[in-house]
C-alpha atoms as a PDB file:
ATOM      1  CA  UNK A   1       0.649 -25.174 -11.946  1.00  0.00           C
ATOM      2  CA  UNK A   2      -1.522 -27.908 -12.090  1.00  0.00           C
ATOM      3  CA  UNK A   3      -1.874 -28.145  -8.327  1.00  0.00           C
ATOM      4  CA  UNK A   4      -3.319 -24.455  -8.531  1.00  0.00           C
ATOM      5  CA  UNK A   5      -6.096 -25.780 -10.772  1.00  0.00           C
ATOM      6  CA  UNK A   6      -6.370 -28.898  -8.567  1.00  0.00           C
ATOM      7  CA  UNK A   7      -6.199 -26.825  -5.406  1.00  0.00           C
ATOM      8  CA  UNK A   8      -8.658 -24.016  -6.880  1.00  0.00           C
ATOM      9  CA  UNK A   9     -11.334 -26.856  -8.581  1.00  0.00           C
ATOM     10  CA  UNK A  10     -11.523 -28.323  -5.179  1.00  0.00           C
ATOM     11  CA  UNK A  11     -12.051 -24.611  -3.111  1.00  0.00           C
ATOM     12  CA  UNK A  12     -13.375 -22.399  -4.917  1.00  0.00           C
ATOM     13  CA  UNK A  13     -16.792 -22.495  -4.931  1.00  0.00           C
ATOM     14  CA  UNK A  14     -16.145 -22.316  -0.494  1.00  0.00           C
ATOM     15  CA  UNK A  15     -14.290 -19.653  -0.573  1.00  0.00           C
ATOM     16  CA  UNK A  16     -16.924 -18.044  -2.835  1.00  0.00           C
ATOM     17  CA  UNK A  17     -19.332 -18.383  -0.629  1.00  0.00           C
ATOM     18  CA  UNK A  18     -17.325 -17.798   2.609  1.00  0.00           C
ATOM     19  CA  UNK A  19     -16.763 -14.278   1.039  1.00  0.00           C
ATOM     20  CA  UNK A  20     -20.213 -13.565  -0.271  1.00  0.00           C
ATOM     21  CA  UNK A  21     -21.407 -14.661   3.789  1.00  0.00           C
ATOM     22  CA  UNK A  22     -19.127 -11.997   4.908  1.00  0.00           C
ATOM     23  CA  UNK A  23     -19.423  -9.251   2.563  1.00  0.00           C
ATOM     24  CA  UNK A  24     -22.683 -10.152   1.760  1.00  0.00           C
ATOM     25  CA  UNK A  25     -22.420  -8.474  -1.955  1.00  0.00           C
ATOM     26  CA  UNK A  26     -21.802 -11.161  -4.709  1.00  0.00           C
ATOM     27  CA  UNK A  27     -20.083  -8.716  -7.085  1.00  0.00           C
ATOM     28  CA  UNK A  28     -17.678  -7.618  -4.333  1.00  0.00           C
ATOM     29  CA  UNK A  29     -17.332 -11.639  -3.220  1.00  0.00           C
ATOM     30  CA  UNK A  30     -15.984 -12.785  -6.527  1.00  0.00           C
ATOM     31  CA  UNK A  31     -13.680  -9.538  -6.787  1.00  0.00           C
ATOM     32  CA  UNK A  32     -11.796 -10.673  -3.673  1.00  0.00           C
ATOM     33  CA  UNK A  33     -12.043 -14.348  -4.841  1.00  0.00           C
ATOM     34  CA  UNK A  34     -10.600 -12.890  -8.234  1.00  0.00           C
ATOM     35  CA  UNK A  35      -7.822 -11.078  -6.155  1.00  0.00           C
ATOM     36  CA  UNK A  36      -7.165 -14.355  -4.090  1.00  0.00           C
ATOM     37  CA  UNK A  37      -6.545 -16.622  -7.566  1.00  0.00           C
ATOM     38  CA  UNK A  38      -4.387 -13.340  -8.535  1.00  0.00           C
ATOM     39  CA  UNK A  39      -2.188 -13.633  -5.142  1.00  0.00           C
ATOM     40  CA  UNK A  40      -2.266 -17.807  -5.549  1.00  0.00           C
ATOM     41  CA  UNK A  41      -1.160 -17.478  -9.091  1.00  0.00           C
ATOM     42  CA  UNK A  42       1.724 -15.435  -8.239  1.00  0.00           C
ATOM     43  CA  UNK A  43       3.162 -18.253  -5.981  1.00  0.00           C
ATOM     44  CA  UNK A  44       3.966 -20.056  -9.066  1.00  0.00           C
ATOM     45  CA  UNK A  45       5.659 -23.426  -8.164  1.00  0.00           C
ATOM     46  CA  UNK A  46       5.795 -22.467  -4.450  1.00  0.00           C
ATOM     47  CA  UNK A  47       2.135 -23.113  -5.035  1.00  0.00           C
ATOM     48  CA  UNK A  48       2.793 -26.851  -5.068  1.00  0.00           C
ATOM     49  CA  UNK A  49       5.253 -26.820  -2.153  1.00  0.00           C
ATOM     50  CA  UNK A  50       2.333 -26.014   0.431  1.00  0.00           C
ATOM     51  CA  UNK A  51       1.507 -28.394   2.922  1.00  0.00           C
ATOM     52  CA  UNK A  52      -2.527 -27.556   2.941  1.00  0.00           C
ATOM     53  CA  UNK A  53      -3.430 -26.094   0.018  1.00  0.00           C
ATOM     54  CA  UNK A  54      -7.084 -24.893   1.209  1.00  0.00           C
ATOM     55  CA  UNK A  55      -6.009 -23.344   4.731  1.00  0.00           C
ATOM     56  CA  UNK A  56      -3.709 -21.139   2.492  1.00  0.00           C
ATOM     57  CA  UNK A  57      -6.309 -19.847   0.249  1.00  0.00           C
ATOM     58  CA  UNK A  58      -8.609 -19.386   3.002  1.00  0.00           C
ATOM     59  CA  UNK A  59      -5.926 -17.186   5.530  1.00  0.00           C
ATOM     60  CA  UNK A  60      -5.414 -15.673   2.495  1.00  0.00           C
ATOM     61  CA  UNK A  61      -8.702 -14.378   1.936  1.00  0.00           C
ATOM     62  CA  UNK A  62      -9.147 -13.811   5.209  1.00  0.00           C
ATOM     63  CA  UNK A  63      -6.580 -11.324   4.641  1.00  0.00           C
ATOM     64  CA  UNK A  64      -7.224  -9.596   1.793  1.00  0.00           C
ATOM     65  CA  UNK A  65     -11.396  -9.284   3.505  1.00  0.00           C
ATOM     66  CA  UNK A  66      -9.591  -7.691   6.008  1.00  0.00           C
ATOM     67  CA  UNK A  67      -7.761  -5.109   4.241  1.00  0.00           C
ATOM     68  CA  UNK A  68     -10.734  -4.108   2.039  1.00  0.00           C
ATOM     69  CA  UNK A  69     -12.696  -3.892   5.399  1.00  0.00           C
ATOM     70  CA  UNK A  70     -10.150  -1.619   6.740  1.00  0.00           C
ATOM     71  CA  UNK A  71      -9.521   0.934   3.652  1.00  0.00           C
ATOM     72  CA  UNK A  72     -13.610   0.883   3.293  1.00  0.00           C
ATOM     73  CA  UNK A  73     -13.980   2.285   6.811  1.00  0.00           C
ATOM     74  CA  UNK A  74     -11.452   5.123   6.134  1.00  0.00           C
ATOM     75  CA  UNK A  75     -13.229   6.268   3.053  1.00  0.00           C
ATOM     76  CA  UNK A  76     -16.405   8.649   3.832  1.00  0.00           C
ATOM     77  CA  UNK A  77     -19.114   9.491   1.239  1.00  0.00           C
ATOM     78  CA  UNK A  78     -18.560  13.343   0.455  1.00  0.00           C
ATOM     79  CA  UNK A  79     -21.337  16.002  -0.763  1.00  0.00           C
ATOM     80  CA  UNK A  80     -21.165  17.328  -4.319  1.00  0.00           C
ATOM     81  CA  UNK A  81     -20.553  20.842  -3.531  1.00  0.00           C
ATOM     82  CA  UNK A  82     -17.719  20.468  -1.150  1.00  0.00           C
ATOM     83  CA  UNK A  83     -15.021  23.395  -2.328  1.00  0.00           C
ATOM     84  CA  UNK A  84     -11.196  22.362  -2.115  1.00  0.00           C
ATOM     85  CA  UNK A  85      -9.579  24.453   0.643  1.00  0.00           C
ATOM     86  CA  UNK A  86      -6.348  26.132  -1.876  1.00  0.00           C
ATOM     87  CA  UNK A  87      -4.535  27.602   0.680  1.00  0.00           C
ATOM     88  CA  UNK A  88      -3.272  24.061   2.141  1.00  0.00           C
ATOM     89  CA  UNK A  89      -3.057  22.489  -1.342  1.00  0.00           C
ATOM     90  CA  UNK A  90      -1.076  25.010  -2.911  1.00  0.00           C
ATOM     91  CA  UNK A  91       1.007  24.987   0.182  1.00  0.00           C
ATOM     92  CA  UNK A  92       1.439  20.873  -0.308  1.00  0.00           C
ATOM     93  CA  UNK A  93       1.612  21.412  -4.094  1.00  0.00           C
ATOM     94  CA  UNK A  94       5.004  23.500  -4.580  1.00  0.00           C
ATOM     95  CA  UNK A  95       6.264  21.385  -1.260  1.00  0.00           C
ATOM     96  CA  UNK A  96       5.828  18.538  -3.755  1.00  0.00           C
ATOM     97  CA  UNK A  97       7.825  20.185  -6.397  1.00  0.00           C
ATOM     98  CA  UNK A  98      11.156  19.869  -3.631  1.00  0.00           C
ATOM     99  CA  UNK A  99      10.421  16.191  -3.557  1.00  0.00           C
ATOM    100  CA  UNK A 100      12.495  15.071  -6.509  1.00  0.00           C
ATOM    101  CA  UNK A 101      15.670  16.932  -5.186  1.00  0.00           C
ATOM    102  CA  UNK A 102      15.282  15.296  -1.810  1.00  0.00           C
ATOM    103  CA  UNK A 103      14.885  12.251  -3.051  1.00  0.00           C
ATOM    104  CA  UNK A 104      17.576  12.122  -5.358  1.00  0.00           C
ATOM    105  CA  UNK A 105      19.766  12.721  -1.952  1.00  0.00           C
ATOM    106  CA  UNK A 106      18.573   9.710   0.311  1.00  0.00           C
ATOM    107  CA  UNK A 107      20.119   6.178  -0.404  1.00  0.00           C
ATOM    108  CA  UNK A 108      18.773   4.105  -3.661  1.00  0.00           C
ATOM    109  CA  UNK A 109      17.159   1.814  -1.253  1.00  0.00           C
ATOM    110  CA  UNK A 110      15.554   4.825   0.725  1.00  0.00           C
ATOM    111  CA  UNK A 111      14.389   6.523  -2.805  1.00  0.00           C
ATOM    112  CA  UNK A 112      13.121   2.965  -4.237  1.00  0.00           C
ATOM    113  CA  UNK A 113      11.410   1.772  -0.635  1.00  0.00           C
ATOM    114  CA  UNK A 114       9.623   5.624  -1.186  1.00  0.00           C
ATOM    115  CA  UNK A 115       8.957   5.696  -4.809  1.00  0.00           C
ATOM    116  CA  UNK A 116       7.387   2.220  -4.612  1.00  0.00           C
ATOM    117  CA  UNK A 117       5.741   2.033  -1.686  1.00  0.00           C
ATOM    118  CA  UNK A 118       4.466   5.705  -1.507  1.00  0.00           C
ATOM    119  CA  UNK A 119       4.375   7.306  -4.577  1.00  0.00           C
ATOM    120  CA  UNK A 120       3.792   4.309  -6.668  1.00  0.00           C
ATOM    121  CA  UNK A 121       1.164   2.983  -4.147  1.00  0.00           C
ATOM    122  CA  UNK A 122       2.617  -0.706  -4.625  1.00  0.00           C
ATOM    123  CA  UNK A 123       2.374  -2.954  -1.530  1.00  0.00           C
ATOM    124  CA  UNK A 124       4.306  -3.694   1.073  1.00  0.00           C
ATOM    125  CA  UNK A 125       3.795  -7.235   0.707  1.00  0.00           C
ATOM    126  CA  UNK A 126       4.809  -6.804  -3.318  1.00  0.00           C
ATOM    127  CA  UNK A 127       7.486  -4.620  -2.420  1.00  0.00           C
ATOM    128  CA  UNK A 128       8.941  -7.612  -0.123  1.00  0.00           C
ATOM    129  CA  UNK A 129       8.792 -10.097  -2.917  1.00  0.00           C
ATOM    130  CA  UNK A 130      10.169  -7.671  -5.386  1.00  0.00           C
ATOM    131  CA  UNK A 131      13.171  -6.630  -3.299  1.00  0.00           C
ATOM    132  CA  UNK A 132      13.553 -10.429  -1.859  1.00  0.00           C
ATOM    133  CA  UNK A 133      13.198  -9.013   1.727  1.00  0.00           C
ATOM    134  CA  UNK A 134      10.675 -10.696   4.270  1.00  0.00           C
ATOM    135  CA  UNK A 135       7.681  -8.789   4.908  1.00  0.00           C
ATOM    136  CA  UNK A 136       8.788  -7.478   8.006  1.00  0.00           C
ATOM    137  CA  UNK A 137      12.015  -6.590   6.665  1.00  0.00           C
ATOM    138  CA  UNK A 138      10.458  -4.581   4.072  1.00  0.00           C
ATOM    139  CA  UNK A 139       8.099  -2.600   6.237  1.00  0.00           C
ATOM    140  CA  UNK A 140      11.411  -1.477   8.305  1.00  0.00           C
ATOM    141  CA  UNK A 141      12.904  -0.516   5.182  1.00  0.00           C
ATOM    142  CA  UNK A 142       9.797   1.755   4.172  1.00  0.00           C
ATOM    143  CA  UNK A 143       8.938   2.853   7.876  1.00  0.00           C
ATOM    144  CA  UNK A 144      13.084   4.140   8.152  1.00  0.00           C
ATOM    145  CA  UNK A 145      13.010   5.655   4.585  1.00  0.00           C
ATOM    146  CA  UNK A 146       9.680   7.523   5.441  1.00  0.00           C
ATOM    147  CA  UNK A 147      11.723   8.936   9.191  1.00  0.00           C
ATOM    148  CA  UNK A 148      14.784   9.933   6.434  1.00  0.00           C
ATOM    149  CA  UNK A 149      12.694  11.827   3.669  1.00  0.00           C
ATOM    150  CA  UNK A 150      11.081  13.667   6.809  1.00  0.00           C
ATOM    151  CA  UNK A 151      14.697  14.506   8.247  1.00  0.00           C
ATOM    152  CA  UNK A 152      15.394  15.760   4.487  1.00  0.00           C
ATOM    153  CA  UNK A 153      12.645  17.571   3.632  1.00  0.00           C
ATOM    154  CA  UNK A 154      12.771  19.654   7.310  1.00  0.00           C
ATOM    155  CA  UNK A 155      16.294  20.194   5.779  1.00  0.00           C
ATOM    156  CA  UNK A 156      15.526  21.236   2.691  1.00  0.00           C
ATOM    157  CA  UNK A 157      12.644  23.560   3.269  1.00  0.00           C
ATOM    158  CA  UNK A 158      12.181  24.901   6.557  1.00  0.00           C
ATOM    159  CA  UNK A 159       8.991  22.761   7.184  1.00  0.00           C
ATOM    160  CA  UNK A 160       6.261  23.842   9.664  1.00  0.00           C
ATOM    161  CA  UNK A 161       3.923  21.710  10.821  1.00  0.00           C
ATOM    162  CA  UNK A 162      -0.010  22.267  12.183  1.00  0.00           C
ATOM    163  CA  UNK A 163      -1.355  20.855  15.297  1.00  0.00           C
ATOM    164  CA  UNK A 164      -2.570  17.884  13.335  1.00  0.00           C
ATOM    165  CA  UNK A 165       0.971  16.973  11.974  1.00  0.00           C
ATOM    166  CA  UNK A 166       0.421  18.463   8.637  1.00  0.00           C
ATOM    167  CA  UNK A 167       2.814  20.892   6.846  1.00  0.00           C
ATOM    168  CA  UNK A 168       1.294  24.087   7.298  1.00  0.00           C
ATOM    169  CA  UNK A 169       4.188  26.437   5.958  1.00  0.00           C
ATOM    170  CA  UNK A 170       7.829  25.600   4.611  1.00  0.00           C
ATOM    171  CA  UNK A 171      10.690  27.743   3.372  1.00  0.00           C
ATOM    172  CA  UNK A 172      12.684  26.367   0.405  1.00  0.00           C
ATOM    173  CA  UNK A 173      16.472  25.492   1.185  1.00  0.00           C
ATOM    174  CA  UNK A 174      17.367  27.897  -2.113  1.00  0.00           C
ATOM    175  CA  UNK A 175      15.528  30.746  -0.118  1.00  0.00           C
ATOM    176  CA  UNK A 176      16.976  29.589   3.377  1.00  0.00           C
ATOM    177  CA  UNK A 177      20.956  29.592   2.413  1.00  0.00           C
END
């Protein structure tokens, strides 16, 4: 571990300001640079094993910018006196209640690839290290669980979808057989 401190000593105060020059908010700079220590700390010995220490923590944090640049642009400032719209929650709500039953009949890779991933909200790039799969690997894994829990649910409750892609109506298997 002493590399890490070596290898962190040396960079961090340029990757600090690399971040704060592209986000150009201190407090959200050293978040990232706190997140990129996290993610270097988690190598552990492998740590020592790279070839050039500083163009990892810097693709690194190029990385992790990137994905807080992408979820930011998804997320949209709301007005306080929106109303919730109950007909499609309640709708989603008691399809979420069939969700343990169809889970409990896809594979234990396909229900831990979905509990993880989606329900847990863990990433894909954790869920690769956890499971010992390469990244790619593990993004298969969660892309062909997510096609299977479809196939299942459609089976399970007669699921109708809106224009949009969004269940709109379902009919529970109990009711269907």
């Amino acid at each position: 571990m002493n590399c890490l401190t070596t290898a962190w000593t040396l960079h961090a105060t340029e990757l600090r300001g690399w971040l704060r020059h592209r986000v150009g908010n201190p407090a959200l700079a050293d978040d990232l640079l706190q997140d990129l220590f996290l993610k270097a700390l988690r190598q552990g010995e492998r740590f020592c094993d790279l070839h050039n220490a500083r163009a990892w923590l810097f693709e690194v944090a190029r990385n992790l910018l990137a994905d807080h640049l992408r979820v930011s642009h998804h997320m949209v400032e709301l007005p306080d006196d929106l109303t919730a719209q109950t007909d499609d929650t309640d709708t989603v709500d008691t399809l979420t209640a069939c969700l343990p039953r169809v889970l409990s009949e896809l594979s234990p890779e396909d229900r831990e690839a979905i509990t993880l991933c989606d329900l847990q909200g863990m990433a894909q790039a954790d869920f690769a290290r956890a499971t010992g799969l390469s990244l790619s690997a593990a993004k298969s894994r969660v892309q062909r669980a997510r096609v299977r829990l479809r196939a299942h649910m459609s089976q399970a409750c007669q699921v109708q979808m809106d224009a949009g892609g969004r269940v709109s109506d379902f009919v529970p298997r109990a009711l269907v057989e």
